[in-house]
C-alpha atoms as a PDB file:
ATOM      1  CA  UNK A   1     -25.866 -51.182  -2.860  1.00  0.00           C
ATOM      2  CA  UNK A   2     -27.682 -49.823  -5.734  1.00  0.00           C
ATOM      3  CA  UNK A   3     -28.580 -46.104  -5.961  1.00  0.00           C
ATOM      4  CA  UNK A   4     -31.586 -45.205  -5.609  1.00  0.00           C
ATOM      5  CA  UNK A   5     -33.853 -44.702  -8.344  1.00  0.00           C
ATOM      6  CA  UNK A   6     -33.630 -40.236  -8.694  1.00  0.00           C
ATOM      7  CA  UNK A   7     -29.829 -41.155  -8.431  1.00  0.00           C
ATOM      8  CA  UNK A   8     -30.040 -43.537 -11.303  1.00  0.00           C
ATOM      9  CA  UNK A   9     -32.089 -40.757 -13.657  1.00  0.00           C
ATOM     10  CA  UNK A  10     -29.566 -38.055 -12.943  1.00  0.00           C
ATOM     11  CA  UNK A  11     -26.937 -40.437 -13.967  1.00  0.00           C
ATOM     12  CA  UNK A  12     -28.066 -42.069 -17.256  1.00  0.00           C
ATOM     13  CA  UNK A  13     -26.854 -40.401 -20.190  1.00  0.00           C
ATOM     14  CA  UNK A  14     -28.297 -42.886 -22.736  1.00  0.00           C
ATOM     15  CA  UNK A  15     -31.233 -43.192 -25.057  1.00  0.00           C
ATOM     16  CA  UNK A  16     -34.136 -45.189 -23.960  1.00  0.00           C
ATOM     17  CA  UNK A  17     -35.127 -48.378 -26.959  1.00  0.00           C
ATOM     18  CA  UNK A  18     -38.641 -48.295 -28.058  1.00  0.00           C
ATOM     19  CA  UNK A  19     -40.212 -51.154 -27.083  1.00  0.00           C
ATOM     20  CA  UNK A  20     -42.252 -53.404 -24.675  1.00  0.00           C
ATOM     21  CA  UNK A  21     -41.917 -52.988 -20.780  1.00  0.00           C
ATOM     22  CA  UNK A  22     -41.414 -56.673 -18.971  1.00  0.00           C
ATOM     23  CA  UNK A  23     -44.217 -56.861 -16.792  1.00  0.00           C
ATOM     24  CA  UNK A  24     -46.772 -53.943 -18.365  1.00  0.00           C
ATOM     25  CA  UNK A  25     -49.843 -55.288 -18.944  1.00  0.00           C
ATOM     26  CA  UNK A  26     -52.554 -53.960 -21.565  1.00  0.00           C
ATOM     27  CA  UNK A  27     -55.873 -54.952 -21.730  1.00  0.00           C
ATOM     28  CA  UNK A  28     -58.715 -53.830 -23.774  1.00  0.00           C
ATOM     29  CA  UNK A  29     -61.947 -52.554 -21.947  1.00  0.00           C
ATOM     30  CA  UNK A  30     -64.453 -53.998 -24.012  1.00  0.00           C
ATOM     31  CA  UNK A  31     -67.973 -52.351 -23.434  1.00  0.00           C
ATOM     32  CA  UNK A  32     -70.969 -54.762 -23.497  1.00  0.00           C
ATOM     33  CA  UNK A  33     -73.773 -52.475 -24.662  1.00  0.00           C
ATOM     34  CA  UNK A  34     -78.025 -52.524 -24.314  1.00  0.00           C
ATOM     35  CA  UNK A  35     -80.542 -50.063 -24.471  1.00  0.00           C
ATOM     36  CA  UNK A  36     -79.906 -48.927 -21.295  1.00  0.00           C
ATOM     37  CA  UNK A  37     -76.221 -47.758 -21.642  1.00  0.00           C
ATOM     38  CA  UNK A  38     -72.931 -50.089 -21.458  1.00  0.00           C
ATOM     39  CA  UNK A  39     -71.324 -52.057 -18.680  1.00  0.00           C
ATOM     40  CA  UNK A  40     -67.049 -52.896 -19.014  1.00  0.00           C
ATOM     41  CA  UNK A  41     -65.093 -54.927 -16.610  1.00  0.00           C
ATOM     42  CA  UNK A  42     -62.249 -53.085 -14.902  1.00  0.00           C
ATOM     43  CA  UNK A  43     -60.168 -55.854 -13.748  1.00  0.00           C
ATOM     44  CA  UNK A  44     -60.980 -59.480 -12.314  1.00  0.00           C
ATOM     45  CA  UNK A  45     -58.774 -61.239  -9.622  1.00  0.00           C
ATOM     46  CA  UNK A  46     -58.579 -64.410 -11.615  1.00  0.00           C
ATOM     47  CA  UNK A  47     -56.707 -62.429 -14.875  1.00  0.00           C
ATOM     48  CA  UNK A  48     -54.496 -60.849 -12.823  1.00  0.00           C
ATOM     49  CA  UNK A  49     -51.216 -62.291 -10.560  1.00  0.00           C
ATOM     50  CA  UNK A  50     -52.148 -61.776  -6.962  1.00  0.00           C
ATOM     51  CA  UNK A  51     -49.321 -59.121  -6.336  1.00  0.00           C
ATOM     52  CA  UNK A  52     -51.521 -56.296  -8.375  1.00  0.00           C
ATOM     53  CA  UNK A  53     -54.526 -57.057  -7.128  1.00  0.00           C
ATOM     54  CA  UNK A  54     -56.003 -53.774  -5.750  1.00  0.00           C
ATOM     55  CA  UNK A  55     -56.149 -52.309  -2.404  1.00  0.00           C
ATOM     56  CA  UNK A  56     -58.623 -48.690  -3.388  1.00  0.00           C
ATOM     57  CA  UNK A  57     -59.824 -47.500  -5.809  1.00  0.00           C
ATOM     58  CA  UNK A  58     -59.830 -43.590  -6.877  1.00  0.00           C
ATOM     59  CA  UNK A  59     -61.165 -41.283  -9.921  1.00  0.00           C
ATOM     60  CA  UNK A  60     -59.675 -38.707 -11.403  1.00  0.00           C
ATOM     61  CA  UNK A  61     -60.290 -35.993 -14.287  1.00  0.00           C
ATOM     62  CA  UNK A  62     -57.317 -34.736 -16.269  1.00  0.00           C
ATOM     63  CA  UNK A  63     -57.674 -31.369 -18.146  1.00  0.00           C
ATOM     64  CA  UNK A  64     -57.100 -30.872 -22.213  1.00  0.00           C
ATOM     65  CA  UNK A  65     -53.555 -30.532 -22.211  1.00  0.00           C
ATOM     66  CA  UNK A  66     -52.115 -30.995 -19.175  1.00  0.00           C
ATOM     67  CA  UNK A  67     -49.816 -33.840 -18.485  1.00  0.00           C
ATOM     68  CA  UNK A  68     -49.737 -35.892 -14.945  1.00  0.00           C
ATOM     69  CA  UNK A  69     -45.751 -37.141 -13.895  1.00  0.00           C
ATOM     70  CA  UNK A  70     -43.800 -38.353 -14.670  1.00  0.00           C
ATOM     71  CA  UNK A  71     -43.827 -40.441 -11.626  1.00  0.00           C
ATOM     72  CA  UNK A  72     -42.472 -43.769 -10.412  1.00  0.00           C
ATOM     73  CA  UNK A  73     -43.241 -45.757  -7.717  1.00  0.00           C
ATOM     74  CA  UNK A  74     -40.787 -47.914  -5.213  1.00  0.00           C
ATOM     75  CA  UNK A  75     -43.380 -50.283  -3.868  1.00  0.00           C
ATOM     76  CA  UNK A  76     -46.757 -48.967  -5.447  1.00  0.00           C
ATOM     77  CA  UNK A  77     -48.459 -50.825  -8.854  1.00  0.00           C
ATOM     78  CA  UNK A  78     -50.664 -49.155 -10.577  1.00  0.00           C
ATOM     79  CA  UNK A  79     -53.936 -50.267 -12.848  1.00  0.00           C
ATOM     80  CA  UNK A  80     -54.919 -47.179 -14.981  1.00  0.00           C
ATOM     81  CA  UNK A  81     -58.281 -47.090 -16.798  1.00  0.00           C
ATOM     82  CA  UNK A  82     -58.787 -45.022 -19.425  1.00  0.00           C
ATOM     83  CA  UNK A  83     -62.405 -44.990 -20.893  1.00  0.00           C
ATOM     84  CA  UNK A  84     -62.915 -41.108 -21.812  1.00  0.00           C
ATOM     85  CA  UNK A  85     -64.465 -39.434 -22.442  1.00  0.00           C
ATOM     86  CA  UNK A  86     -61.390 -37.376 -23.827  1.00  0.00           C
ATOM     87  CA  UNK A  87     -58.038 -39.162 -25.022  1.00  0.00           C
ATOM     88  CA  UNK A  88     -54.485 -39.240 -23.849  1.00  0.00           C
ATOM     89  CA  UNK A  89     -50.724 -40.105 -24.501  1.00  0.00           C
ATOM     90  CA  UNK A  90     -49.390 -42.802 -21.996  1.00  0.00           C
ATOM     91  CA  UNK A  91     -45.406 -43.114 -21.578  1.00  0.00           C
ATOM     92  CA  UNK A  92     -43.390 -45.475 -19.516  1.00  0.00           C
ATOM     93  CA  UNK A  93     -40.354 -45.929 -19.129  1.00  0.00           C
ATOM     94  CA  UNK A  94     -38.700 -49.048 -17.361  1.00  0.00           C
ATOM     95  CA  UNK A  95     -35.947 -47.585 -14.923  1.00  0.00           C
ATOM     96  CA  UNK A  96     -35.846 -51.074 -12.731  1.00  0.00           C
ATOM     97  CA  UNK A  97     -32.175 -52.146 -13.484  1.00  0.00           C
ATOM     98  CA  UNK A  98     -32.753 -55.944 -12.557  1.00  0.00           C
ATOM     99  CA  UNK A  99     -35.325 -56.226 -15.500  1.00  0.00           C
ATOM    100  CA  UNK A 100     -34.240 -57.296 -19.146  1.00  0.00           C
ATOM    101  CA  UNK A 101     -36.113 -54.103 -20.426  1.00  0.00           C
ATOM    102  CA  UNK A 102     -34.205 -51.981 -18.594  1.00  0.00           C
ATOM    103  CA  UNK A 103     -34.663 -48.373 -20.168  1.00  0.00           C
ATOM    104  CA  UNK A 104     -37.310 -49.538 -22.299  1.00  0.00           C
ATOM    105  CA  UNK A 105     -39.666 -46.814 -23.118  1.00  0.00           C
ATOM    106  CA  UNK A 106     -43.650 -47.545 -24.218  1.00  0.00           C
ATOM    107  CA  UNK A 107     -45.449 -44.834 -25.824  1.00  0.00           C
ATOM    108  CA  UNK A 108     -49.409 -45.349 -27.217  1.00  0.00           C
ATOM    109  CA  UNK A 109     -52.699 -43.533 -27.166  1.00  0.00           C
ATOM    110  CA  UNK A 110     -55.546 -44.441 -24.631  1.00  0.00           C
ATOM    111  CA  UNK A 111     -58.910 -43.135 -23.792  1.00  0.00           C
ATOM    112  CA  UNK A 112     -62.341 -42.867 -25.726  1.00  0.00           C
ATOM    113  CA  UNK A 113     -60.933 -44.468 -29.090  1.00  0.00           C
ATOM    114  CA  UNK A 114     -59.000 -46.849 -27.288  1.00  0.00           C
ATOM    115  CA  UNK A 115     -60.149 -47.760 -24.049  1.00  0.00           C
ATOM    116  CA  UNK A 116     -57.507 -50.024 -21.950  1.00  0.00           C
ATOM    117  CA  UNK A 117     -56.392 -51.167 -18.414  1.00  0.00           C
ATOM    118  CA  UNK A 118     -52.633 -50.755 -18.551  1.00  0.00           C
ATOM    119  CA  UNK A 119     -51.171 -52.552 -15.111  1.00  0.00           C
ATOM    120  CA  UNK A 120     -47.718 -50.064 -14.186  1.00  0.00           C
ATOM    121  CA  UNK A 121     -45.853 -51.891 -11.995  1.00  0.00           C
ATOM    122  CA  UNK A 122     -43.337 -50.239  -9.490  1.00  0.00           C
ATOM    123  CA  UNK A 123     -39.999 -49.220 -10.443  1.00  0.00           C
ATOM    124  CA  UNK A 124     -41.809 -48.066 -14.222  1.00  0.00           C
ATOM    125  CA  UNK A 125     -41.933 -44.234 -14.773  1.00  0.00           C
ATOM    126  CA  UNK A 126     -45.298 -43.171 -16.053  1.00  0.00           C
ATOM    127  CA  UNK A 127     -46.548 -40.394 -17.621  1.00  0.00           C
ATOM    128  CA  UNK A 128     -49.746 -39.736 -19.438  1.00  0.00           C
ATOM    129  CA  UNK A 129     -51.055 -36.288 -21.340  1.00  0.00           C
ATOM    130  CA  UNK A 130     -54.609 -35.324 -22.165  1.00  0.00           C
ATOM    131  CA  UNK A 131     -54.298 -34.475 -25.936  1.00  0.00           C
ATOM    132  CA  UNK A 132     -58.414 -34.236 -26.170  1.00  0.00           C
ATOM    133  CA  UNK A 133     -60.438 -31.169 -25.671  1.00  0.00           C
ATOM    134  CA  UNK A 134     -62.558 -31.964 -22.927  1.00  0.00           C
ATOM    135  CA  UNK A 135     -61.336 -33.069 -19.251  1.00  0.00           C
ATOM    136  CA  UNK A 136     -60.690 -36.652 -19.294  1.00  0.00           C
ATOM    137  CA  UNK A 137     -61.525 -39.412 -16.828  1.00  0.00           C
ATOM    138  CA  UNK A 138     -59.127 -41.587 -14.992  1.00  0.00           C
ATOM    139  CA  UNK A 139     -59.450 -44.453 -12.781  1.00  0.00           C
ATOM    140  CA  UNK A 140     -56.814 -46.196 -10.629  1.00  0.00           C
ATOM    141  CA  UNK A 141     -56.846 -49.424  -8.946  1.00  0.00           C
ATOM    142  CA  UNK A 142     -53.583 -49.310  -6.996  1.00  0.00           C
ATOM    143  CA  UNK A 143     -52.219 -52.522  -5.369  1.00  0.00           C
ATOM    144  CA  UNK A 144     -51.340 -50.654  -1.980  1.00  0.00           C
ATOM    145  CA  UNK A 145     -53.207 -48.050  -0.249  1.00  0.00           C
ATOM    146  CA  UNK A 146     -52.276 -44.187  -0.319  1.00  0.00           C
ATOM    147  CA  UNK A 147     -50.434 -43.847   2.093  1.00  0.00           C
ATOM    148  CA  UNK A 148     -50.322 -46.785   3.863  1.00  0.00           C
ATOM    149  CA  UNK A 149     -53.224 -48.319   6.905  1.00  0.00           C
ATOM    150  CA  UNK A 150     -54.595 -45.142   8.504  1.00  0.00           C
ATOM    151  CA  UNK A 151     -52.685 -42.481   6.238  1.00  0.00           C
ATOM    152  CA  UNK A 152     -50.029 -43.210   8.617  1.00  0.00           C
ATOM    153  CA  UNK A 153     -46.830 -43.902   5.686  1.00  0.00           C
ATOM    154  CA  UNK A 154     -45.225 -41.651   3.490  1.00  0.00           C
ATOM    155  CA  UNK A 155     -45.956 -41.211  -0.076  1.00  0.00           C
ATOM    156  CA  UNK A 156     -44.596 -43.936  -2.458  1.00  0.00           C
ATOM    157  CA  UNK A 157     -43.673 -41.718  -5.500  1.00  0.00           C
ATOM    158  CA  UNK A 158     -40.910 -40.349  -6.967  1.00  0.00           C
ATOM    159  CA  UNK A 159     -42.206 -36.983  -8.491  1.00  0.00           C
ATOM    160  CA  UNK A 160     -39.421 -36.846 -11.515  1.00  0.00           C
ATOM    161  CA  UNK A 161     -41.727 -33.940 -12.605  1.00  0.00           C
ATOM    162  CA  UNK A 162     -40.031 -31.355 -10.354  1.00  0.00           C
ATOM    163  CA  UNK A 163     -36.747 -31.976 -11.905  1.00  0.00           C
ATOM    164  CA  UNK A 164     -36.175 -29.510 -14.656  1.00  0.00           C
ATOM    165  CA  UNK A 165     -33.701 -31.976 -15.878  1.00  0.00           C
ATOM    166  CA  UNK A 166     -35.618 -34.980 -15.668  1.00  0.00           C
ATOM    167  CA  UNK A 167     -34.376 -37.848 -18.975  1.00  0.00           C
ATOM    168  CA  UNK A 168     -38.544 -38.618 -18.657  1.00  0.00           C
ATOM    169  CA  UNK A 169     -39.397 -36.714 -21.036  1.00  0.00           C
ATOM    170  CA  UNK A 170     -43.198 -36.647 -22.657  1.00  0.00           C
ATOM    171  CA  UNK A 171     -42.284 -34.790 -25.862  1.00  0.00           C
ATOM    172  CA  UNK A 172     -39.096 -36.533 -27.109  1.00  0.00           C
END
């Protein structure tokens, strides 16, 4: 049996290899623009395998400076959008032991001067840091719903942000 994934944190003593993260998926958001404003695709079922397609759909606004997980989830994918109107670091790390880019770690810059839908999928620790000044605007088009049918499930996340010693580190 293979211990679980906080187990496997605490335990690795390694470095993690910059590079790409089997499975990650970047896309650019291009905005078609008119007179009356602009218009950009968030994510079609026919560029996408069928296992991320999304369940919901939420928004959320990040503060300048504040950093959101590190996080990982067991079952949960996720499909961030980043479109501003601030900008932000995004980090993942791959902490899925079956994959061939096992402790891989991804690091680039999102937001308004780089918009992109980045698909996380589960078992990849995520991070990302507003490093604008103004609040910044996320939006997420998991593959499961929070919380399950009804609210009825526990929460699928690994919060590796409560552990002072947590190896996902934003800064490093």
């Amino acid at each position: 049996m293979q211990p679980k994934p906080e187990q496997r944190a605490r335990e690795f003593k390694g470095e993690f290899k910059s590079g790409a993260i089997r499975d990650v998926a970047v896309r650019d958001m291009r905005k078609f623009v008119d007179e009356r404003g602009w218009l950009a695709e968030i994510f079609r079922h026919d560029e996408m395998a069928e296992e991320f397609h999304p369940q919901m759909v939420y928004i959320s606004s990040t503060e300048p400076h504040t950093t959101r997980g590190p996080h990982e989830h067991r079952e949960q994918a996720d499909l961030f959008c980043f479109i501003g109107p601030s900008n932000f670091k995004l980090r993942m790390w791959d902490n899925r032991p079956d994959s061939e880019t096992y402790r891989h770690m991804m690091t680039f810059f999102v937001g308004i001067d780089n918009p992109k839908a980045v698909i996380i999928p589960k078992g990849v620790v995520h991070a990302y840091r507003n490093v604008g000044h103004v609040a910044g605007i996320i939006i997420n088009c998991p593959n499961r719903l929070f919380m399950g049918e009804g609210r009825r499930e526990e929460v699928d996340e690994i919060r590796h942000e409560d552990d002072p010693h947590t190896i996902f580190r934003m800064d490093e």
